[in-house]
C-alpha atoms as a PDB file:
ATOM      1  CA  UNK A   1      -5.016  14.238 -48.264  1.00  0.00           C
ATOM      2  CA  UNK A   2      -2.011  16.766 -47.619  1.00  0.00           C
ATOM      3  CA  UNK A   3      -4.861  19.019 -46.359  1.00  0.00           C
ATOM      4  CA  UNK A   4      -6.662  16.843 -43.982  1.00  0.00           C
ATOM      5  CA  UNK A   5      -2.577  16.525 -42.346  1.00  0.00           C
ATOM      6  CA  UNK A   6      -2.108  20.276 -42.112  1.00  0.00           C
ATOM      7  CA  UNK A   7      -5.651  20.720 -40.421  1.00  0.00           C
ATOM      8  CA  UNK A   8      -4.543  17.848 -38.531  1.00  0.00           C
ATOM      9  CA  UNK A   9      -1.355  19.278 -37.170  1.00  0.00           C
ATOM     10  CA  UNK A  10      -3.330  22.466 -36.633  1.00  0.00           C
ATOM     11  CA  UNK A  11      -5.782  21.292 -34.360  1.00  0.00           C
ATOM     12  CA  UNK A  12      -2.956  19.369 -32.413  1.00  0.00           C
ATOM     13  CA  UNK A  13      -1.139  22.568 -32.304  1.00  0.00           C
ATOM     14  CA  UNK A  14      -4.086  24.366 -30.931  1.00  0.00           C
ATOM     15  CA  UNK A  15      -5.147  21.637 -28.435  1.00  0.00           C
ATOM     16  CA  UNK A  16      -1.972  20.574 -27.123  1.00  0.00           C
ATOM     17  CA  UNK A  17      -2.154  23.369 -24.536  1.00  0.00           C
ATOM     18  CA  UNK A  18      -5.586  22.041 -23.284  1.00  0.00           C
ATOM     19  CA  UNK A  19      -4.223  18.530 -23.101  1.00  0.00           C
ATOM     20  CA  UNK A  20      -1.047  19.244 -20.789  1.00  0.00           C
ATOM     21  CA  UNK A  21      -3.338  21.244 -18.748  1.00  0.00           C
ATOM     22  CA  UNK A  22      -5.127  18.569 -18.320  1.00  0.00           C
ATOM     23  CA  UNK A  23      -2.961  15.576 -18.421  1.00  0.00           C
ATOM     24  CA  UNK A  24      -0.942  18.515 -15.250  1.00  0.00           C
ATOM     25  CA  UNK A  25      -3.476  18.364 -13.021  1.00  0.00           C
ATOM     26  CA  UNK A  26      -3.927  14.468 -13.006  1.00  0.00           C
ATOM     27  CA  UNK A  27      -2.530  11.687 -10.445  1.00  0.00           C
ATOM     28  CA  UNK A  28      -2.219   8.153 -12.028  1.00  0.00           C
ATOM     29  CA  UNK A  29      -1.513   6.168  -9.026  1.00  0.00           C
ATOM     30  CA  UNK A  30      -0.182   2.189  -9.478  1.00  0.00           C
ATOM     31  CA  UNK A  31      -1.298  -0.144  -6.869  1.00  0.00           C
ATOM     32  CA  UNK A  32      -1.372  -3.384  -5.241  1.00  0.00           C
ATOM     33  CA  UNK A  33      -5.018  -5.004  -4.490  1.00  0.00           C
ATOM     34  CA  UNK A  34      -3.967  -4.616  -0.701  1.00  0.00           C
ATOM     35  CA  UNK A  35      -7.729  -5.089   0.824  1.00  0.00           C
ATOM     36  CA  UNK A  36      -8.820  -3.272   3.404  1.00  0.00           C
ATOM     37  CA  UNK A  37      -6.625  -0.655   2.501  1.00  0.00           C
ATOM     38  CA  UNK A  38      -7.555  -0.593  -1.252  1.00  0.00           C
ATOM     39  CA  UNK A  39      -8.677  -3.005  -3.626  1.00  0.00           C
ATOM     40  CA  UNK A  40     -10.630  -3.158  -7.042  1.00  0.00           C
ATOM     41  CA  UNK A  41     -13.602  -4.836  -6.084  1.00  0.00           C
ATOM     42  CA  UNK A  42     -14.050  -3.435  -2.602  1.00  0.00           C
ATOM     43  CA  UNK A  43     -16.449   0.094  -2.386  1.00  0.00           C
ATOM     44  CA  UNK A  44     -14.786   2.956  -3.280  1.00  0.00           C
ATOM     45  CA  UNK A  45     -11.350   1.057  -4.079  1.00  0.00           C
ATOM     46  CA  UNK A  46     -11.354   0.948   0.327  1.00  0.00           C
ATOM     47  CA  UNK A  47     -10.910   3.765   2.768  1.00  0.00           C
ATOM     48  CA  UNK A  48      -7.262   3.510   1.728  1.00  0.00           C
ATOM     49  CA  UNK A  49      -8.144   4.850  -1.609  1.00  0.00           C
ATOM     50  CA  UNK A  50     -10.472   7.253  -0.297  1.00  0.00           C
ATOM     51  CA  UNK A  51      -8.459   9.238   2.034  1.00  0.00           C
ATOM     52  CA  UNK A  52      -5.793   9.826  -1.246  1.00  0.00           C
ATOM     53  CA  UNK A  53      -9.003  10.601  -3.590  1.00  0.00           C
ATOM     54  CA  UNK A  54     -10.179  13.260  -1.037  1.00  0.00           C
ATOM     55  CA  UNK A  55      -6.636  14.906  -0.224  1.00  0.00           C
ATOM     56  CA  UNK A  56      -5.871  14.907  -4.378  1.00  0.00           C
ATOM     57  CA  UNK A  57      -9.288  17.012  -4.985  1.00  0.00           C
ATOM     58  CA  UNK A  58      -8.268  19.116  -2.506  1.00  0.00           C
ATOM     59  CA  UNK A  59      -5.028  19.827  -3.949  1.00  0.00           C
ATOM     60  CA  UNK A  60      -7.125  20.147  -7.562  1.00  0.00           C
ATOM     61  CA  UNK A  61      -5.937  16.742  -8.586  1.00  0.00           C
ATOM     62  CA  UNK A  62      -8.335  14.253 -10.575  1.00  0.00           C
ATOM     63  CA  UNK A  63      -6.829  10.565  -9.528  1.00  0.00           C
ATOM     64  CA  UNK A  64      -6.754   7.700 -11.189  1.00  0.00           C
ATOM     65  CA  UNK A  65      -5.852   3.910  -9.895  1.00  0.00           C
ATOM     66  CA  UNK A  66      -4.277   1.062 -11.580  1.00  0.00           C
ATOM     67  CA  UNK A  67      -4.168  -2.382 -10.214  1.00  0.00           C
ATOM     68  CA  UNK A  68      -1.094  -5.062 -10.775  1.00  0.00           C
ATOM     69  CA  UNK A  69       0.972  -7.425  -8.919  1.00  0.00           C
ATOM     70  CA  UNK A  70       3.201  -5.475  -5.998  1.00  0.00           C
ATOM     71  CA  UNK A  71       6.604  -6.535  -7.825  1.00  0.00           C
ATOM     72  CA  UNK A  72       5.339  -4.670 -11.098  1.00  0.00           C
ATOM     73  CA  UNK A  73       3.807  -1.804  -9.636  1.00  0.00           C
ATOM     74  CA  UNK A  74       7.458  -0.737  -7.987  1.00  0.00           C
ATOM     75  CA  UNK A  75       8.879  -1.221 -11.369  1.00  0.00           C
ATOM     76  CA  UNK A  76       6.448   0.693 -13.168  1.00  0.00           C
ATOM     77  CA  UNK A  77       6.158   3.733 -10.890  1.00  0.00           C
ATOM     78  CA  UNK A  78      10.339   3.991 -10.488  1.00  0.00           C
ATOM     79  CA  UNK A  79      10.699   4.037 -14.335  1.00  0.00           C
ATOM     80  CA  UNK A  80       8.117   6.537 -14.480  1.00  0.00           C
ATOM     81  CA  UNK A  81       4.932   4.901 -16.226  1.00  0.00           C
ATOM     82  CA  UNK A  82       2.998   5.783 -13.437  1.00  0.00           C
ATOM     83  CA  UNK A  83       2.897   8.915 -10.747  1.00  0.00           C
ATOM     84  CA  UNK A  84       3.527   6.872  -7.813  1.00  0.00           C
ATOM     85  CA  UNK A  85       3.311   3.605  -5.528  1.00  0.00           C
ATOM     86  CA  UNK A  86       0.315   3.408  -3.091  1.00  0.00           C
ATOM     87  CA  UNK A  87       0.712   2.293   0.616  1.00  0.00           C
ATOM     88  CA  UNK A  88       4.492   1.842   0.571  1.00  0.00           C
ATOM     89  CA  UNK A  89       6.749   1.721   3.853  1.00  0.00           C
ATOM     90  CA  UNK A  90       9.413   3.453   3.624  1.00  0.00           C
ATOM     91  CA  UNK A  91      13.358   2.199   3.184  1.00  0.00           C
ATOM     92  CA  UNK A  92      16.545   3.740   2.908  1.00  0.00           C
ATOM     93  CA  UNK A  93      17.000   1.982  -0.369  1.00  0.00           C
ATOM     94  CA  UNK A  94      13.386   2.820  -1.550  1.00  0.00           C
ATOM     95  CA  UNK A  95      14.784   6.413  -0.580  1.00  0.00           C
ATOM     96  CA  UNK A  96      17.173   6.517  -3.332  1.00  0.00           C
ATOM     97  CA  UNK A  97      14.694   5.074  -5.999  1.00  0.00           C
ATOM     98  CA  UNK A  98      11.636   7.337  -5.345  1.00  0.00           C
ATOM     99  CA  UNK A  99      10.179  10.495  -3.568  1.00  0.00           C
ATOM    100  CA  UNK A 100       8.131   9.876  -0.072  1.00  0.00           C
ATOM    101  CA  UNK A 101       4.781  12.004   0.372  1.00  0.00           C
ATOM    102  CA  UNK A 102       4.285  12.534   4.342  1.00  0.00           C
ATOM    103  CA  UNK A 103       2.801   9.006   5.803  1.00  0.00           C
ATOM    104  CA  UNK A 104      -1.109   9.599   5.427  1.00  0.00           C
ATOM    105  CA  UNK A 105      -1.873   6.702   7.668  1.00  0.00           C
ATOM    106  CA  UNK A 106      -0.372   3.234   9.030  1.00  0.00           C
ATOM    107  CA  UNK A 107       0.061   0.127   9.285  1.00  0.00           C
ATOM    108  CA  UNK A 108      -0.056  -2.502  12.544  1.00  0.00           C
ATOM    109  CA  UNK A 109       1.990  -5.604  11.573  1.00  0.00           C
ATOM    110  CA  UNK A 110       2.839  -8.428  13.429  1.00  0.00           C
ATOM    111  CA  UNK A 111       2.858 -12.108  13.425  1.00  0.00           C
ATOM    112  CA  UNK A 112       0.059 -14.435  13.678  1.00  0.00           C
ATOM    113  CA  UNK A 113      -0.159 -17.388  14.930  1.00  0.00           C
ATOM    114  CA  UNK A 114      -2.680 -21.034  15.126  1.00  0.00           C
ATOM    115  CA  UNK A 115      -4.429 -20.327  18.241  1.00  0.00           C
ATOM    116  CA  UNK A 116      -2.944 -23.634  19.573  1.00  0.00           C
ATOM    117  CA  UNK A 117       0.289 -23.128  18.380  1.00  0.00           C
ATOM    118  CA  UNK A 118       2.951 -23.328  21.741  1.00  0.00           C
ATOM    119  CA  UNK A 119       5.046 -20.378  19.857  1.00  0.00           C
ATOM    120  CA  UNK A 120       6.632 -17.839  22.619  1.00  0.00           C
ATOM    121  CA  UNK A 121       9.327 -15.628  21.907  1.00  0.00           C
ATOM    122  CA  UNK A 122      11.211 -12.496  23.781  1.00  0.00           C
ATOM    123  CA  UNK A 123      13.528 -11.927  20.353  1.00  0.00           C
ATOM    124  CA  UNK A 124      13.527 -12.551  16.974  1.00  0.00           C
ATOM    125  CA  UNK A 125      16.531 -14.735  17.367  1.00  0.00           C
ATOM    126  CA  UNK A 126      13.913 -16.589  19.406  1.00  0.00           C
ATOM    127  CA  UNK A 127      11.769 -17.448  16.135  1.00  0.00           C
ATOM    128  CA  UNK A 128      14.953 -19.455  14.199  1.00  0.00           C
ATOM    129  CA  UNK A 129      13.095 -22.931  14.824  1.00  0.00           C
ATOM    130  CA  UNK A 130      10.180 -21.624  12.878  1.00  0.00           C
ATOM    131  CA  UNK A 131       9.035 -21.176   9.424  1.00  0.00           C
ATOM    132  CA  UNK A 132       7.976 -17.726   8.708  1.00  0.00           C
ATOM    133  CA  UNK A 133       5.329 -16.873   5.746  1.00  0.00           C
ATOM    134  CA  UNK A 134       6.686 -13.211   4.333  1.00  0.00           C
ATOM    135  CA  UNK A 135       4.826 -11.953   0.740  1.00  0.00           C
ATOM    136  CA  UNK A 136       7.682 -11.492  -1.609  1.00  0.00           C
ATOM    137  CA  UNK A 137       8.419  -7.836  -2.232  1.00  0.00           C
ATOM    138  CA  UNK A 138       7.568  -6.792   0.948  1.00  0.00           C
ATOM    139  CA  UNK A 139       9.514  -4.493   3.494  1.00  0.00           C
ATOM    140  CA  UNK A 140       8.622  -6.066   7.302  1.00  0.00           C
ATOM    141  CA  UNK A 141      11.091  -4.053   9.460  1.00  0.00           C
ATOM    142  CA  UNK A 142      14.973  -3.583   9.059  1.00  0.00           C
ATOM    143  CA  UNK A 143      15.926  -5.991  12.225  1.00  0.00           C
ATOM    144  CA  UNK A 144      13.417  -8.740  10.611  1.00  0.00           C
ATOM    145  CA  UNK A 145      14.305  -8.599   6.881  1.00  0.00           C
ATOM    146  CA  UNK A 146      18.546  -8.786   7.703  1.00  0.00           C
ATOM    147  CA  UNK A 147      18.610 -11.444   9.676  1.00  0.00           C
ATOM    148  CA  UNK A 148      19.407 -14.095   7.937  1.00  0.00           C
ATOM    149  CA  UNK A 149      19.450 -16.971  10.445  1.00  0.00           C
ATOM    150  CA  UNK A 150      15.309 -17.035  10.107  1.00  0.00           C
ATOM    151  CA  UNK A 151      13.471 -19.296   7.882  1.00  0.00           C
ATOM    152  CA  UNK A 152      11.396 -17.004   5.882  1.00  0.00           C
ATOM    153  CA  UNK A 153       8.921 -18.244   3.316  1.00  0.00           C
ATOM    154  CA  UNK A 154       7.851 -16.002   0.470  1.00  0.00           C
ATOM    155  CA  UNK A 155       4.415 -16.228  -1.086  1.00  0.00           C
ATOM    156  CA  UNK A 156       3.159 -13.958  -3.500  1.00  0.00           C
ATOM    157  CA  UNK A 157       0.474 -12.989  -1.288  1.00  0.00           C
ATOM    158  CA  UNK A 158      -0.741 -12.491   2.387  1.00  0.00           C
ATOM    159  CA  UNK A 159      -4.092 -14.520   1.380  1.00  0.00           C
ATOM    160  CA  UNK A 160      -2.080 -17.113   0.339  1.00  0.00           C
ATOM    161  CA  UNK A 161       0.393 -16.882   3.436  1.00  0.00           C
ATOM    162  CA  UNK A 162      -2.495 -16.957   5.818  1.00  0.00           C
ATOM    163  CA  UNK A 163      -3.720 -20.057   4.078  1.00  0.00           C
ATOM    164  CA  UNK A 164      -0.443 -21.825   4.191  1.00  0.00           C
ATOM    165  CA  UNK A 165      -0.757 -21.030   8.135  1.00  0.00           C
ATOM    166  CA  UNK A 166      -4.009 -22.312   8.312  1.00  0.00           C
ATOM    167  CA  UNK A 167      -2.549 -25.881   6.603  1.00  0.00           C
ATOM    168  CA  UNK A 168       0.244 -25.508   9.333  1.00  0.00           C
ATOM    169  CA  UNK A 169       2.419 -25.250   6.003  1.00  0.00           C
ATOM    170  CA  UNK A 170       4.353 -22.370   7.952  1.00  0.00           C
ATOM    171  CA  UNK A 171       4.576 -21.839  12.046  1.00  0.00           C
ATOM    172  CA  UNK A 172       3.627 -18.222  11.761  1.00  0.00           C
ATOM    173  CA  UNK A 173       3.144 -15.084   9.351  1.00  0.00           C
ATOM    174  CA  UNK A 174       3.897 -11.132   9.022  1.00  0.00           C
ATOM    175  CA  UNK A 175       0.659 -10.010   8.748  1.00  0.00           C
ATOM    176  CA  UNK A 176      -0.927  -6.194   8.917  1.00  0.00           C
ATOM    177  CA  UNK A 177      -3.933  -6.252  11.413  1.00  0.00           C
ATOM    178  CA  UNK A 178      -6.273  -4.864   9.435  1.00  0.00           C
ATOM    179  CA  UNK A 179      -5.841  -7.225   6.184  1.00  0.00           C
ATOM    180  CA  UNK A 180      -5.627  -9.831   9.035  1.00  0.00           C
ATOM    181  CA  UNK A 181      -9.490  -9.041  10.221  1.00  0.00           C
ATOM    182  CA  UNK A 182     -10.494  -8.458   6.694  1.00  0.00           C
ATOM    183  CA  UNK A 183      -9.104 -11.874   5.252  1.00  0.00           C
ATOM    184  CA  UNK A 184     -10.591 -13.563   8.365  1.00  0.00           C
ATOM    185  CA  UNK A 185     -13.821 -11.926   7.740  1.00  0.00           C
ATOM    186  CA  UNK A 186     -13.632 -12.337   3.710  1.00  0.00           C
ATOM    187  CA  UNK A 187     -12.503 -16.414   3.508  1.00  0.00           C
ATOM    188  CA  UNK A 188     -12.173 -17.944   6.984  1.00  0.00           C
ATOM    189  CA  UNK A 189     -15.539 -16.674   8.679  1.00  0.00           C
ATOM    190  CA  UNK A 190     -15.709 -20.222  10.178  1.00  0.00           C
ATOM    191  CA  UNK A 191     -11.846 -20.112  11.153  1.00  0.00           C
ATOM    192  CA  UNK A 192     -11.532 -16.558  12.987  1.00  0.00           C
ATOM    193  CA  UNK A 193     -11.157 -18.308  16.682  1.00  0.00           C
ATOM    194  CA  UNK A 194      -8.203 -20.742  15.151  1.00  0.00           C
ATOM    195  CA  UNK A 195      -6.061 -17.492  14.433  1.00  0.00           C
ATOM    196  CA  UNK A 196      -4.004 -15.004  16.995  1.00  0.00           C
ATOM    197  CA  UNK A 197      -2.904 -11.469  16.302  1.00  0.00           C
ATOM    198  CA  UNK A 198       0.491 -11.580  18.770  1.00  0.00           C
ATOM    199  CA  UNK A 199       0.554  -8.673  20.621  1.00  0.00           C
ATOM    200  CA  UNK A 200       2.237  -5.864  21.219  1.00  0.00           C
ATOM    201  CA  UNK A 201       2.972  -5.962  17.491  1.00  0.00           C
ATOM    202  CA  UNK A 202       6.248  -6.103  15.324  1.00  0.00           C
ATOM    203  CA  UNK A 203       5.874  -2.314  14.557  1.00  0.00           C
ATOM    204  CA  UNK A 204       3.438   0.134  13.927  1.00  0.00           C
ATOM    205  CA  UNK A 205       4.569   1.789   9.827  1.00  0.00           C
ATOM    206  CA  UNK A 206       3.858   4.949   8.373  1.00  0.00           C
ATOM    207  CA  UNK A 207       1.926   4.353   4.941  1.00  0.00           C
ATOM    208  CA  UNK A 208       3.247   6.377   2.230  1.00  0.00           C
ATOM    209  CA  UNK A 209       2.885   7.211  -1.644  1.00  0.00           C
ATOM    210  CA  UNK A 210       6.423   6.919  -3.260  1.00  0.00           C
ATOM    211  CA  UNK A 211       6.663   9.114  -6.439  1.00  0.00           C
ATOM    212  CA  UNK A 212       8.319   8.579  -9.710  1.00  0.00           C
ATOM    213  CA  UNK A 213      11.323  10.579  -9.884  1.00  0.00           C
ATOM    214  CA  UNK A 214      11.750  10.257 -13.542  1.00  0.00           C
ATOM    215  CA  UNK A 215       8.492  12.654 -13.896  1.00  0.00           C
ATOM    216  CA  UNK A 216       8.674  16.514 -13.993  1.00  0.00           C
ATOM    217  CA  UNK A 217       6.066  17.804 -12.159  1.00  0.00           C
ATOM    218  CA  UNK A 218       6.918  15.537  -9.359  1.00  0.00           C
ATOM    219  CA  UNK A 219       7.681  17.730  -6.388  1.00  0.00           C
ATOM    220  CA  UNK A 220       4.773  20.023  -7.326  1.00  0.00           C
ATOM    221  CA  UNK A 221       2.574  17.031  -6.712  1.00  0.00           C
ATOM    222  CA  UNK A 222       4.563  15.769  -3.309  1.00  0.00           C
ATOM    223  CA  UNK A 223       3.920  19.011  -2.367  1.00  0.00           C
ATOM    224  CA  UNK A 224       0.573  19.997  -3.378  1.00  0.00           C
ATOM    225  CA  UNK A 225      -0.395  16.370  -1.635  1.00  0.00           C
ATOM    226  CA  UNK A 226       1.143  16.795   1.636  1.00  0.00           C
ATOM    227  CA  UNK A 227      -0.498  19.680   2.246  1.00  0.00           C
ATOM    228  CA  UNK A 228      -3.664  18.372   1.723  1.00  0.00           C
ATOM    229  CA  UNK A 229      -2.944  15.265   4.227  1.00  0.00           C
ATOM    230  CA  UNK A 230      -2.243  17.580   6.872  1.00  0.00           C
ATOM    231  CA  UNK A 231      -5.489  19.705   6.907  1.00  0.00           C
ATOM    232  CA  UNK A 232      -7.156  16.521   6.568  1.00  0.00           C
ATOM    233  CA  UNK A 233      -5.244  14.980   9.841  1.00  0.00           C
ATOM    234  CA  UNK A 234      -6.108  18.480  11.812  1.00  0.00           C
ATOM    235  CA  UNK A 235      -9.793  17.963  10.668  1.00  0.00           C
ATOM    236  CA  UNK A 236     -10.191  14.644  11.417  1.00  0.00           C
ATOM    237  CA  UNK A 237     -11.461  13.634   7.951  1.00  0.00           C
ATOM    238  CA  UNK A 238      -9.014  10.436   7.830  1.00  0.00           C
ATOM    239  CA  UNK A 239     -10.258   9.092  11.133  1.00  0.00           C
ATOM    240  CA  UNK A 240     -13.896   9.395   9.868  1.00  0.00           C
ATOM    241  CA  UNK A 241     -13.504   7.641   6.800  1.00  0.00           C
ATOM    242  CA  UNK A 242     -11.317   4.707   8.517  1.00  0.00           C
ATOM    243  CA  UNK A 243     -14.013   4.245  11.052  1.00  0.00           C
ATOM    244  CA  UNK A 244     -16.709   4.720   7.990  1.00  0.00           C
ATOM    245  CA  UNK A 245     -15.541   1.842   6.141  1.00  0.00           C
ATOM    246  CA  UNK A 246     -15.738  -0.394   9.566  1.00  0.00           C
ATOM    247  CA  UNK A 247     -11.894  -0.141  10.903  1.00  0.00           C
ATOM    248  CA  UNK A 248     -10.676   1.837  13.191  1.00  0.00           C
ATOM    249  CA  UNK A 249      -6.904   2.034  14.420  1.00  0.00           C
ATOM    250  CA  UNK A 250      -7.729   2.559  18.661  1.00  0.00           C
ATOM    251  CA  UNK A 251      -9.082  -1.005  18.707  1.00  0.00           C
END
């Protein structure tokens, strides 16, 4: 027995190299199902999780995804069980807790409305007679999420904040346009004239990954990444797989 434990301890010796090595040159990225941007069962994960699989081989990363509610995944990543956050916006307070790649693509929000809904507004102080579907966790926009005169209702998701909408449950929601068009296209088929994207929209955000700072090799990874997302915006690979999956951000 006490030899099988030193020849034990010997191969771990000798391997252990092999594994870091390994275990270095990996991204294990915690995520949200966030469809169209990523999600489990779409193809590929969604163009989302395409453009960060391409740019990671590029930088000679192998990348990994993991799926969990929104409110778990920040929690995870910031105490360092994961790399990092997919498709985060950024914050000043999210600053402090994590490191921001360069955005890699964005995201159109803005509210939606029933199609025969009389809802007009010039300000957001304008929308204080409403009832406003948010998903809990969320950041919307700094002006939006301090004021505190609005009547915001959390849900833990946007499928189930567009179906509270559709009920007339809440007036209107903060919606992305792209998750908008997918839901629509995904549960409501039937439904998609009864919805309105308002436009212009609330504000266009940068998508970012937010990175652990409790890990080591961190900034090595930030680094290695944001590279990679640039050569890939100067040769036009992110447009082409947007507009591959179906979506496409000039519409």
């Amino acid at each position: 027995m006490q030899m099988k434990t030193k020849a034990l301890i010997f191969w771990m010796i000798l391997l252990w190299p092999l594994y870091s090595a390994a275990a270095d040159r990996s991204v294990h990225l915690a995520t949200l199902n966030w469809s169209p941007y990523i999600g489990e069962h779409l193809e590929g994960y969604g163009f989302g999780a395409e453009i960060l699989r391409t740019a990671f081989e590029r930088a000679g990363y192998d990348v990994t995804f993991s799926f969990m509610p929104w409110v778990r995944v920040l929690k995870d990543v910031e105490i360092g069980a994961y790399d990092a956050v997919c498709f985060a916006y950024f914050s000043k307070d999210r600053e402090r807790r994590y490191h921001f790649t360069d955005s890699y693509a964005q995201s159109v929000v803005g509210f939606c409305k029933l199609r025969d809904a009389d809802i007009k507004f010039q300000s957001l102080q304008d929308l204080t007679p409403y009832h406003i579907g948010v998903v809990r966790g969320f950041v919307n926009t700094p002006q939006f999420d301090a004021l505190k005169s609005l009547h915001k209702e959390e849900a833990k998701d946007e499928l189930t904040n567009l179906k509270k909408l559709l009920t007339r449950r809440v007036d209107l929601i903060i919606i992305d346009q792209f998750v908008l068009q997918h839901l629509m296209n995904t549960h409501f088929q039937t439904k998609k004239n009864e919805v309105v994207f308002l436009n212009p929209p609330l504000i266009k955000q940068p998508l970012y990954l937010m990175f652990s700072k409790q890990l080591p090799a961190t900034s090595r990874k930030v680094q290695a990444f944001n590279q990679a997302i640039e050569e890939m915006k100067n040769d036009g690979t992110i447009e082409t797989i947007i507009k591959r999956f179906g979506y496409d951000y000039t519409e």
